[in-house]
PDB file of N, CA and C in Angstrom:
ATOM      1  N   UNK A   1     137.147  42.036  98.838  1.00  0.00           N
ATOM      2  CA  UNK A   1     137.681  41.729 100.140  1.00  0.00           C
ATOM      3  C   UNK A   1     136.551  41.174 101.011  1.00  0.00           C
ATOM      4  N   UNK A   2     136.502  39.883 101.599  1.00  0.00           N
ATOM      5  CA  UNK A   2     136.116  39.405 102.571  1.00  0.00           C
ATOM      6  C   UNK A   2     135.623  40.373 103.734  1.00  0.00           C
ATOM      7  N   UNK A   3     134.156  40.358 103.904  1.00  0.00           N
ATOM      8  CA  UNK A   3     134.017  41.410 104.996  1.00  0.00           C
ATOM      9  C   UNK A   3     134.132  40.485 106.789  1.00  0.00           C
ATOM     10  N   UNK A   4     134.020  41.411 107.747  1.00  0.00           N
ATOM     11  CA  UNK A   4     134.207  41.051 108.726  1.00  0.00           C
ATOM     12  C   UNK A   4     133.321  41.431 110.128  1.00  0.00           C
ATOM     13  N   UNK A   5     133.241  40.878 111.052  1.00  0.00           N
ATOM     14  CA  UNK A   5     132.543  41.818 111.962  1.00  0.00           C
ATOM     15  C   UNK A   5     131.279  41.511 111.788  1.00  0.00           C
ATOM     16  N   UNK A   6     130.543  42.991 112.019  1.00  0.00           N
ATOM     17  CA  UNK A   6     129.192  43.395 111.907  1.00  0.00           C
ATOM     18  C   UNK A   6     128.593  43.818 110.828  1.00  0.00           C
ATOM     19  N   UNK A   7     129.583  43.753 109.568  1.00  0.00           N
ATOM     20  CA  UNK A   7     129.430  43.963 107.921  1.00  0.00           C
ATOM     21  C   UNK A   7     129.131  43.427 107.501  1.00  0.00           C
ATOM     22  N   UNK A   8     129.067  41.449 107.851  1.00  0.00           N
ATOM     23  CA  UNK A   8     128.931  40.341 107.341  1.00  0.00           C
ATOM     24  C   UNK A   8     127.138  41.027 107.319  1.00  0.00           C
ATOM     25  N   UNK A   9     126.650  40.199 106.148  1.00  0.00           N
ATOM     26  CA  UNK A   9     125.164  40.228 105.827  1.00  0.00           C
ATOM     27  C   UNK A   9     124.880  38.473 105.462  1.00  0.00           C
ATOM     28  N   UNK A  10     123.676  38.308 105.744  1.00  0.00           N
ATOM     29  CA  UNK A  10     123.248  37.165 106.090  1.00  0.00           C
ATOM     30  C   UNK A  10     122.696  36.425 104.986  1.00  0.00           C
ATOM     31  N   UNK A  11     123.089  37.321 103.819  1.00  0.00           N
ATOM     32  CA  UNK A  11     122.730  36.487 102.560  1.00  0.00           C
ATOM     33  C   UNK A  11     123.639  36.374 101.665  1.00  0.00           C
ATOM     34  N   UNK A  12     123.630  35.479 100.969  1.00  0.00           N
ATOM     35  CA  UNK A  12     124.552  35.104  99.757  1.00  0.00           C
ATOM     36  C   UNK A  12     124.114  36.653  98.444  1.00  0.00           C
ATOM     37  N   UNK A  13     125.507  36.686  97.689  1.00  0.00           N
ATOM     38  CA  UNK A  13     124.971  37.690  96.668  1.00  0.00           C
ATOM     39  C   UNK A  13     125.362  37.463  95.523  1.00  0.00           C
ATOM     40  N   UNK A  14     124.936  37.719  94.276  1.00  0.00           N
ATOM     41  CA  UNK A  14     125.121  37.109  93.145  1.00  0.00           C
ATOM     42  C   UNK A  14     125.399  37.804  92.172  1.00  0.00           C
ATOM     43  N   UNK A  15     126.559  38.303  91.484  1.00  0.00           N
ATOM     44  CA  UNK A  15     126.874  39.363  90.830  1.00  0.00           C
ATOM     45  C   UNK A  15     127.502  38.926  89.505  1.00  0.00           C
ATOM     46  N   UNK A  16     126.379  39.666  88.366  1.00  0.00           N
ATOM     47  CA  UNK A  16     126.653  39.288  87.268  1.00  0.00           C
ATOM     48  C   UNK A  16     127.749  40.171  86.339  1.00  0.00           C
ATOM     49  N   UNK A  17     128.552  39.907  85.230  1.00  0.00           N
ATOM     50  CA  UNK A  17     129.172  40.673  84.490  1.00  0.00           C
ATOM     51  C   UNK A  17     128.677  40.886  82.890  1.00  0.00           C
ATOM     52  N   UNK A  18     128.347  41.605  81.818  1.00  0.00           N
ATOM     53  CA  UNK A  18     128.391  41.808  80.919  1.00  0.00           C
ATOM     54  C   UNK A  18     127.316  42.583  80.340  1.00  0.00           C
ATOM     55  N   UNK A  19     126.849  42.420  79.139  1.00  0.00           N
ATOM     56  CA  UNK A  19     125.981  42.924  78.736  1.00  0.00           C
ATOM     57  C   UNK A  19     124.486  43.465  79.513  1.00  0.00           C
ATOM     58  N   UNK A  20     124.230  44.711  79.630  1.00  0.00           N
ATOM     59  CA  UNK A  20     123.226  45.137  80.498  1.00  0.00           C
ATOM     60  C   UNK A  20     121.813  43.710  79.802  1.00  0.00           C
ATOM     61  N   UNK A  21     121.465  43.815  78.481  1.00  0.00           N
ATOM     62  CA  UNK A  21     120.258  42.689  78.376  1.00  0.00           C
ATOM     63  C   UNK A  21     120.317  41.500  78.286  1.00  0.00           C
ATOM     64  N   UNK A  22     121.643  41.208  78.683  1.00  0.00           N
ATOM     65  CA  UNK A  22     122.216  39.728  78.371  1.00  0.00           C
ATOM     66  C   UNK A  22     121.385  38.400  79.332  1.00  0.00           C
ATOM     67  N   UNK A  23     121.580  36.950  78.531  1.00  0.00           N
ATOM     68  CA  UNK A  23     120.920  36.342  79.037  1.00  0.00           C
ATOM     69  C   UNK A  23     121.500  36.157  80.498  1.00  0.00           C
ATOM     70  N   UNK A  24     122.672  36.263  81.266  1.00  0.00           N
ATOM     71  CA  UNK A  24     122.634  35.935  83.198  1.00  0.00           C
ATOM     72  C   UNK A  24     122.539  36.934  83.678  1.00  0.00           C
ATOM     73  N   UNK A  25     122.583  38.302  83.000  1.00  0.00           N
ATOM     74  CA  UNK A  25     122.011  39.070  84.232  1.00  0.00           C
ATOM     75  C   UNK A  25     120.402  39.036  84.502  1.00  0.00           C
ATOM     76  N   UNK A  26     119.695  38.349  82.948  1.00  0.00           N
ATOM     77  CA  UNK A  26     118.283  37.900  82.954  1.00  0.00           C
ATOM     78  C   UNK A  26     118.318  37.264  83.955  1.00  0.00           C
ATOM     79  N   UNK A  27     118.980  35.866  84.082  1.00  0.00           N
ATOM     80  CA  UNK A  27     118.685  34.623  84.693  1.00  0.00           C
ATOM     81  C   UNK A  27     118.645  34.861  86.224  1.00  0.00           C
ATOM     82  N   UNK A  28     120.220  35.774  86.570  1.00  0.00           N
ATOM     83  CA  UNK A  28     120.648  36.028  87.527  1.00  0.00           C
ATOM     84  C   UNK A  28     119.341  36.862  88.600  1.00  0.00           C
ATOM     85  N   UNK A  29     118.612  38.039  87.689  1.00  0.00           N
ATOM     86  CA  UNK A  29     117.753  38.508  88.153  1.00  0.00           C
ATOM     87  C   UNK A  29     116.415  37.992  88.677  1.00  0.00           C
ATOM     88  N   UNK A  30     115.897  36.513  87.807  1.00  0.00           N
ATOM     89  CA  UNK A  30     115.255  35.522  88.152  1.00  0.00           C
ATOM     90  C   UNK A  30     115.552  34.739  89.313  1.00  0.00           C
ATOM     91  N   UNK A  31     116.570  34.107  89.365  1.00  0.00           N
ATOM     92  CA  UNK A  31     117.103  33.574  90.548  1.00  0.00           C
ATOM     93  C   UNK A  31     117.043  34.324  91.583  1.00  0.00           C
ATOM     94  N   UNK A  32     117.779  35.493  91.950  1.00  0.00           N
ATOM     95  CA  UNK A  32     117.750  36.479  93.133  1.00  0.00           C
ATOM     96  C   UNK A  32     115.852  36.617  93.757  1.00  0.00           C
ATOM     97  N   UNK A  33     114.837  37.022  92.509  1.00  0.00           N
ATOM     98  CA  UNK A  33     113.579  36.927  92.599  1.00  0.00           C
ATOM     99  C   UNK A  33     113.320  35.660  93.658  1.00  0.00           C
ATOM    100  N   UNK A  34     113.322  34.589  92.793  1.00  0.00           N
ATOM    101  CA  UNK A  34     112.623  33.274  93.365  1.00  0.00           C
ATOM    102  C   UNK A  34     113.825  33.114  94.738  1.00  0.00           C
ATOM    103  N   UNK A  35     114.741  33.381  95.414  1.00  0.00           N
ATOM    104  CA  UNK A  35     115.486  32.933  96.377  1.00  0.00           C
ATOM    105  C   UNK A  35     115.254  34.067  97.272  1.00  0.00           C
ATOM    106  N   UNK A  36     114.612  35.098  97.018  1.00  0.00           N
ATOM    107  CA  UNK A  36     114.696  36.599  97.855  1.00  0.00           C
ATOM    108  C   UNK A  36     115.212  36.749  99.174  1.00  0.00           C
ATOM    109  N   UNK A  37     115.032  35.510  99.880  1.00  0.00           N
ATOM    110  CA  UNK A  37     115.436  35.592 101.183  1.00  0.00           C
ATOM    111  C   UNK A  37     116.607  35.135 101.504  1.00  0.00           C
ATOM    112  N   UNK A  38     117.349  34.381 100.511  1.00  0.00           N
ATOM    113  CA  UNK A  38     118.942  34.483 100.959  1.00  0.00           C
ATOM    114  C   UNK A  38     119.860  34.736  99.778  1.00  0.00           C
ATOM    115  N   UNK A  39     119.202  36.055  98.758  1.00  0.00           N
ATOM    116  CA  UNK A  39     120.201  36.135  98.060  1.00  0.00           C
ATOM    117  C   UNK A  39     119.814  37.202  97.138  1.00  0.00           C
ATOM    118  N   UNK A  40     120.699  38.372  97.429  1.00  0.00           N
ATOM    119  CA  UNK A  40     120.657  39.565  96.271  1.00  0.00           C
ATOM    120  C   UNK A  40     121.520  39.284  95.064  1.00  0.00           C
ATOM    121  N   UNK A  41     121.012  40.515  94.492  1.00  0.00           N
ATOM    122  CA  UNK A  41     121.574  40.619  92.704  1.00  0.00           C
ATOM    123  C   UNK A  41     121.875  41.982  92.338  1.00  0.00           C
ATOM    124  N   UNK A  42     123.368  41.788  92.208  1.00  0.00           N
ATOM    125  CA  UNK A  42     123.790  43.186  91.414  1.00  0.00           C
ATOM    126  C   UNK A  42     125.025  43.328  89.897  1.00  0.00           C
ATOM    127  N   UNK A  43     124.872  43.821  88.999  1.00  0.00           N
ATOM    128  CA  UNK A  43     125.003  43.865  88.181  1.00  0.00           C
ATOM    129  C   UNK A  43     126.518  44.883  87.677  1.00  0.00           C
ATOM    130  N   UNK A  44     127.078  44.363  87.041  1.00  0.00           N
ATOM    131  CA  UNK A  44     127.993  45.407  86.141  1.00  0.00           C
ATOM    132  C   UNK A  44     128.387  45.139  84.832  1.00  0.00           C
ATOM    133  N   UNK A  45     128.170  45.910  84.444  1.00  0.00           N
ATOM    134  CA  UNK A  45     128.102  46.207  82.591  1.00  0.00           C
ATOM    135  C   UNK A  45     129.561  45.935  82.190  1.00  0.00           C
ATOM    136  N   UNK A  46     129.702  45.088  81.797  1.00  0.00           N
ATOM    137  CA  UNK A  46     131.184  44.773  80.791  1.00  0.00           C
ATOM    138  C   UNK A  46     131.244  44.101  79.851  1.00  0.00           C
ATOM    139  N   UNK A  47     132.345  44.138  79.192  1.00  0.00           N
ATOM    140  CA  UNK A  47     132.454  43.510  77.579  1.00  0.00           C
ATOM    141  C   UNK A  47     132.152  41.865  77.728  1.00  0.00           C
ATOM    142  N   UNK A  48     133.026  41.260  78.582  1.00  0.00           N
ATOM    143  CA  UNK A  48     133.101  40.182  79.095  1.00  0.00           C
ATOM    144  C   UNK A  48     131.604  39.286  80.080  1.00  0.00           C
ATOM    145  N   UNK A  49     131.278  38.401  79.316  1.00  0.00           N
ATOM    146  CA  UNK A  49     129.672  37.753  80.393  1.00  0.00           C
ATOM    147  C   UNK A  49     130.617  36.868  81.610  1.00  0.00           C
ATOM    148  N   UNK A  50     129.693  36.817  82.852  1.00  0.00           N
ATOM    149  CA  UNK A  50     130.443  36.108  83.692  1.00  0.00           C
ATOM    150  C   UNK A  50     129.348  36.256  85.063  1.00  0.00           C
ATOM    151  N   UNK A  51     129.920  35.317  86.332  1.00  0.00           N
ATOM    152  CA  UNK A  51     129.017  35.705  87.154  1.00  0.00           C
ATOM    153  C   UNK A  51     130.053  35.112  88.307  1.00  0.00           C
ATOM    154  N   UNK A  52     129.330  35.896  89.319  1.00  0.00           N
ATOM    155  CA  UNK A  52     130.324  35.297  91.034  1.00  0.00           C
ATOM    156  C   UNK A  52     129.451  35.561  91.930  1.00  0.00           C
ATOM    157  N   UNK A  53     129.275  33.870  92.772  1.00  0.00           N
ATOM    158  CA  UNK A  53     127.960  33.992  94.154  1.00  0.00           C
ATOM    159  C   UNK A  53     129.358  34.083  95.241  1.00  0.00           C
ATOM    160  N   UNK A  54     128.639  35.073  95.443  1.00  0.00           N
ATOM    161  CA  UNK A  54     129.222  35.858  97.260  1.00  0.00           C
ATOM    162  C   UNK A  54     128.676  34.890  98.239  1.00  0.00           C
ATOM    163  N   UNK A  55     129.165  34.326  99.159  1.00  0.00           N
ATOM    164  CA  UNK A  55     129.008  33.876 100.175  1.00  0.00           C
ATOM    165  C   UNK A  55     128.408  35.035 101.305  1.00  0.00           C
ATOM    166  N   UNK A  56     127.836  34.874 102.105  1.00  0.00           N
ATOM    167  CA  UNK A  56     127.583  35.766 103.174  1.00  0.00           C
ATOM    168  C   UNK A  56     128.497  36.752 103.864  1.00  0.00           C
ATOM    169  N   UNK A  57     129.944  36.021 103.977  1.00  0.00           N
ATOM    170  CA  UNK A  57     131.550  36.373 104.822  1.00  0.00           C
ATOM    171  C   UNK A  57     132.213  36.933 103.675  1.00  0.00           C
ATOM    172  N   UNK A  58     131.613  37.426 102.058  1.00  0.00           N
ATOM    173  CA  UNK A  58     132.129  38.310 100.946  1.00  0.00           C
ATOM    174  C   UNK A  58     133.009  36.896 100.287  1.00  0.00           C
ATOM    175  N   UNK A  59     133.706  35.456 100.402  1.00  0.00           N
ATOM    176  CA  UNK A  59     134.228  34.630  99.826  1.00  0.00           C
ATOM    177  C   UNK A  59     133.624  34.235  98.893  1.00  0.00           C
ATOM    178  N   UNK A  60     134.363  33.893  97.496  1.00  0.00           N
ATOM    179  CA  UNK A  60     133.658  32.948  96.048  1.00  0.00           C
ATOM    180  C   UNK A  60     133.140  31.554  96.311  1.00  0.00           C
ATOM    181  N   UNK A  61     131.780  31.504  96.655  1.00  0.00           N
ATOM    182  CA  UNK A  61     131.121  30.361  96.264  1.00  0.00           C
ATOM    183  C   UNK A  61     131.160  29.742  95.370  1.00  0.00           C
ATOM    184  N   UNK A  62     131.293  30.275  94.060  1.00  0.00           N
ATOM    185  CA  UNK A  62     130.474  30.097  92.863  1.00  0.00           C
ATOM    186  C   UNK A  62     131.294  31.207  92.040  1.00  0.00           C
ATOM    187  N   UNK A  63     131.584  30.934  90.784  1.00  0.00           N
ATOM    188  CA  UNK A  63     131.943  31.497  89.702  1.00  0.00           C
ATOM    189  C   UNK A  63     131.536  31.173  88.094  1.00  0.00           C
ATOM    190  N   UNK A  64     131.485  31.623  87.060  1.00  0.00           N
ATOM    191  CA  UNK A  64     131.239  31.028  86.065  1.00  0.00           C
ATOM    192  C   UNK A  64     131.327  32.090  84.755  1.00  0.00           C
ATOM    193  N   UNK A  65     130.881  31.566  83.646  1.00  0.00           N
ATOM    194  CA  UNK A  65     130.734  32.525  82.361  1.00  0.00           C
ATOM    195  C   UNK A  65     129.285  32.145  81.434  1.00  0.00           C
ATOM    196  N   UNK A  66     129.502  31.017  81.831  1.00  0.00           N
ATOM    197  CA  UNK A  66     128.061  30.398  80.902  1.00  0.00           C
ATOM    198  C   UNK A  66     126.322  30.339  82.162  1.00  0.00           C
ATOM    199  N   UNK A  67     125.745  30.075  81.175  1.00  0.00           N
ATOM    200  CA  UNK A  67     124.044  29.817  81.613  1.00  0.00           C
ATOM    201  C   UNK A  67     124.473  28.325  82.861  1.00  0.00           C
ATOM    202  N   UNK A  68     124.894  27.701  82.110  1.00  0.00           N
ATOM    203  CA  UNK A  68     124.696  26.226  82.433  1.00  0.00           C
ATOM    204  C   UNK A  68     125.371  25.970  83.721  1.00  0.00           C
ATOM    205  N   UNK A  69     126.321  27.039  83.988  1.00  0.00           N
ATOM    206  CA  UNK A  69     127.579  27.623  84.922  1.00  0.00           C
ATOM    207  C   UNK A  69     126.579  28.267  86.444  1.00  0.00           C
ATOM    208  N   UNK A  70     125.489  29.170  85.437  1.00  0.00           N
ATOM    209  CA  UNK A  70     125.201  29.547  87.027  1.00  0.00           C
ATOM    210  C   UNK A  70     123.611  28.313  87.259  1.00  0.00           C
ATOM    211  N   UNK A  71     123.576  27.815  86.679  1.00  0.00           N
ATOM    212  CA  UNK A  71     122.549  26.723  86.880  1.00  0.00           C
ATOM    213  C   UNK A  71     123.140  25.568  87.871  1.00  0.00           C
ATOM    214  N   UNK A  72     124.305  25.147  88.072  1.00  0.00           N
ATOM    215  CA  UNK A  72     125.139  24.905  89.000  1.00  0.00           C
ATOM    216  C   UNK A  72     125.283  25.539  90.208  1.00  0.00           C
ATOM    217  N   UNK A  73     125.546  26.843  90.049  1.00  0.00           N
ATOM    218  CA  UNK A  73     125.655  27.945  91.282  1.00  0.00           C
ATOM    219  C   UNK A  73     124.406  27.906  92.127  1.00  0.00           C
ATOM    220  N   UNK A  74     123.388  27.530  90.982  1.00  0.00           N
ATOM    221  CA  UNK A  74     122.249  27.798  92.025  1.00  0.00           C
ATOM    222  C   UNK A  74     121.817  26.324  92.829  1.00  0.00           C
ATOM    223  N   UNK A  75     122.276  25.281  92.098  1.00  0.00           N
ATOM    224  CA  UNK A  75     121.839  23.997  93.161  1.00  0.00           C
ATOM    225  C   UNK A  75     122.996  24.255  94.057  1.00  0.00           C
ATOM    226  N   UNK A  76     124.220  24.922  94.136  1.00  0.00           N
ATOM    227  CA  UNK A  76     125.187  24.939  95.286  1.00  0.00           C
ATOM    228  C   UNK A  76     124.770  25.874  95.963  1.00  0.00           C
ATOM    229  N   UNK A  77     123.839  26.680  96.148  1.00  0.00           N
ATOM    230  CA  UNK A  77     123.375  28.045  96.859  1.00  0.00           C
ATOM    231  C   UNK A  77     122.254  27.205  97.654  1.00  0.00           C
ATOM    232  N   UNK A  78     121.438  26.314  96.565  1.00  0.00           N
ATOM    233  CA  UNK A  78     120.333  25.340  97.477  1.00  0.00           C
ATOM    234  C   UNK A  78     120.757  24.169  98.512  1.00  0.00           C
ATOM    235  N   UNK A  79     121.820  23.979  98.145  1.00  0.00           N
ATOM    236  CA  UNK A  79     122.301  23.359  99.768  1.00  0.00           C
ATOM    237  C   UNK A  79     123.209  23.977 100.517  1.00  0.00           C
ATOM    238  N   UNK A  80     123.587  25.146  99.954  1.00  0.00           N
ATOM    239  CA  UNK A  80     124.270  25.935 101.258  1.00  0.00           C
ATOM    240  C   UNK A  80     123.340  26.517 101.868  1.00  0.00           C
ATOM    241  N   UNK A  81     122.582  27.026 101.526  1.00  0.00           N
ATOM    242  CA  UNK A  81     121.330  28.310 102.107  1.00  0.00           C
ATOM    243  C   UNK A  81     120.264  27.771 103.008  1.00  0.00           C
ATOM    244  N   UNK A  82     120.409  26.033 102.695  1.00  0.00           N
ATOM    245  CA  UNK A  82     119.056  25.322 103.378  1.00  0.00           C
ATOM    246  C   UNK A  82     119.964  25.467 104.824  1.00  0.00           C
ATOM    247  N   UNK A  83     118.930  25.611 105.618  1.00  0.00           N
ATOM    248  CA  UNK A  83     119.213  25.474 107.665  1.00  0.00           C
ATOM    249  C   UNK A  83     119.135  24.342 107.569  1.00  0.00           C
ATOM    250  N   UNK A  84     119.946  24.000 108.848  1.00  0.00           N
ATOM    251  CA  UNK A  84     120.771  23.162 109.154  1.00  0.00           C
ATOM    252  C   UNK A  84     119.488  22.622 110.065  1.00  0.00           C
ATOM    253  N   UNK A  85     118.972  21.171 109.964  1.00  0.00           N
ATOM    254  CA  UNK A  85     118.108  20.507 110.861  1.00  0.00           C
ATOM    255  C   UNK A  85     119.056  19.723 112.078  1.00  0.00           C
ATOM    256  N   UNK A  86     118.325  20.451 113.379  1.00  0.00           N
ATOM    257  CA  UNK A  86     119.048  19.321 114.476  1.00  0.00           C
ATOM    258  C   UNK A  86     118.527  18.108 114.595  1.00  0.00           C
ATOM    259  N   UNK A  87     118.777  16.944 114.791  1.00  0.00           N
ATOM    260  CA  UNK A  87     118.455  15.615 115.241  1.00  0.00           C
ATOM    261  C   UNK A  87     118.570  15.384 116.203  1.00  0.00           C
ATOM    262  N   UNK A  88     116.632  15.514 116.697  1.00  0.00           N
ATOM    263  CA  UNK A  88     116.330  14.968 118.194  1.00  0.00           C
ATOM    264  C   UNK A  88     115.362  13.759 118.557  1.00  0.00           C
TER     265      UNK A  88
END
């Protein structure tokens, strides 16, 4: 569920599915590393591999099952996450 209010958090979050040593919760954990400032990583163990980037407002950015899937997620996280330059 979409959070609201004063719940909203100011970073994107990136939540992987499957195997605890599997290669995206690897990757996933790399990524969260190198982006630290707009984007956590949390994990759940299931049969099924998969992954979903949280938007800040709790909405699906980003979904996927494969490597190549969240390698995508992450150039769409790099132009959502970049601030917005004013033109003066």
């Amino acid at each position: 569920m979409p959070c609201t209010g004063t719940d909203v958090q100011s970073v994107f979050r990136l939540l992987t599915l499957g195997p605890p040593g599997g290669e995206l919760v690897r990757r996933g954990r790399s990524l969260a590393a190198r982006r630290s400032g707009v984007l956590t990583h949390d994990h759940l163990p299931r049969r099924g591999a998969g992954f979903l980037l949280l938007r800040p407002d709790g909405y699906v950015a980003a979904s996927g099952t494969t490597t190549s899937g969240l390698d995508q997620a992450e150039e769409l996280l790099d132009r959502l996450a970049v601030p917005q330059r004013s033109e003066t």
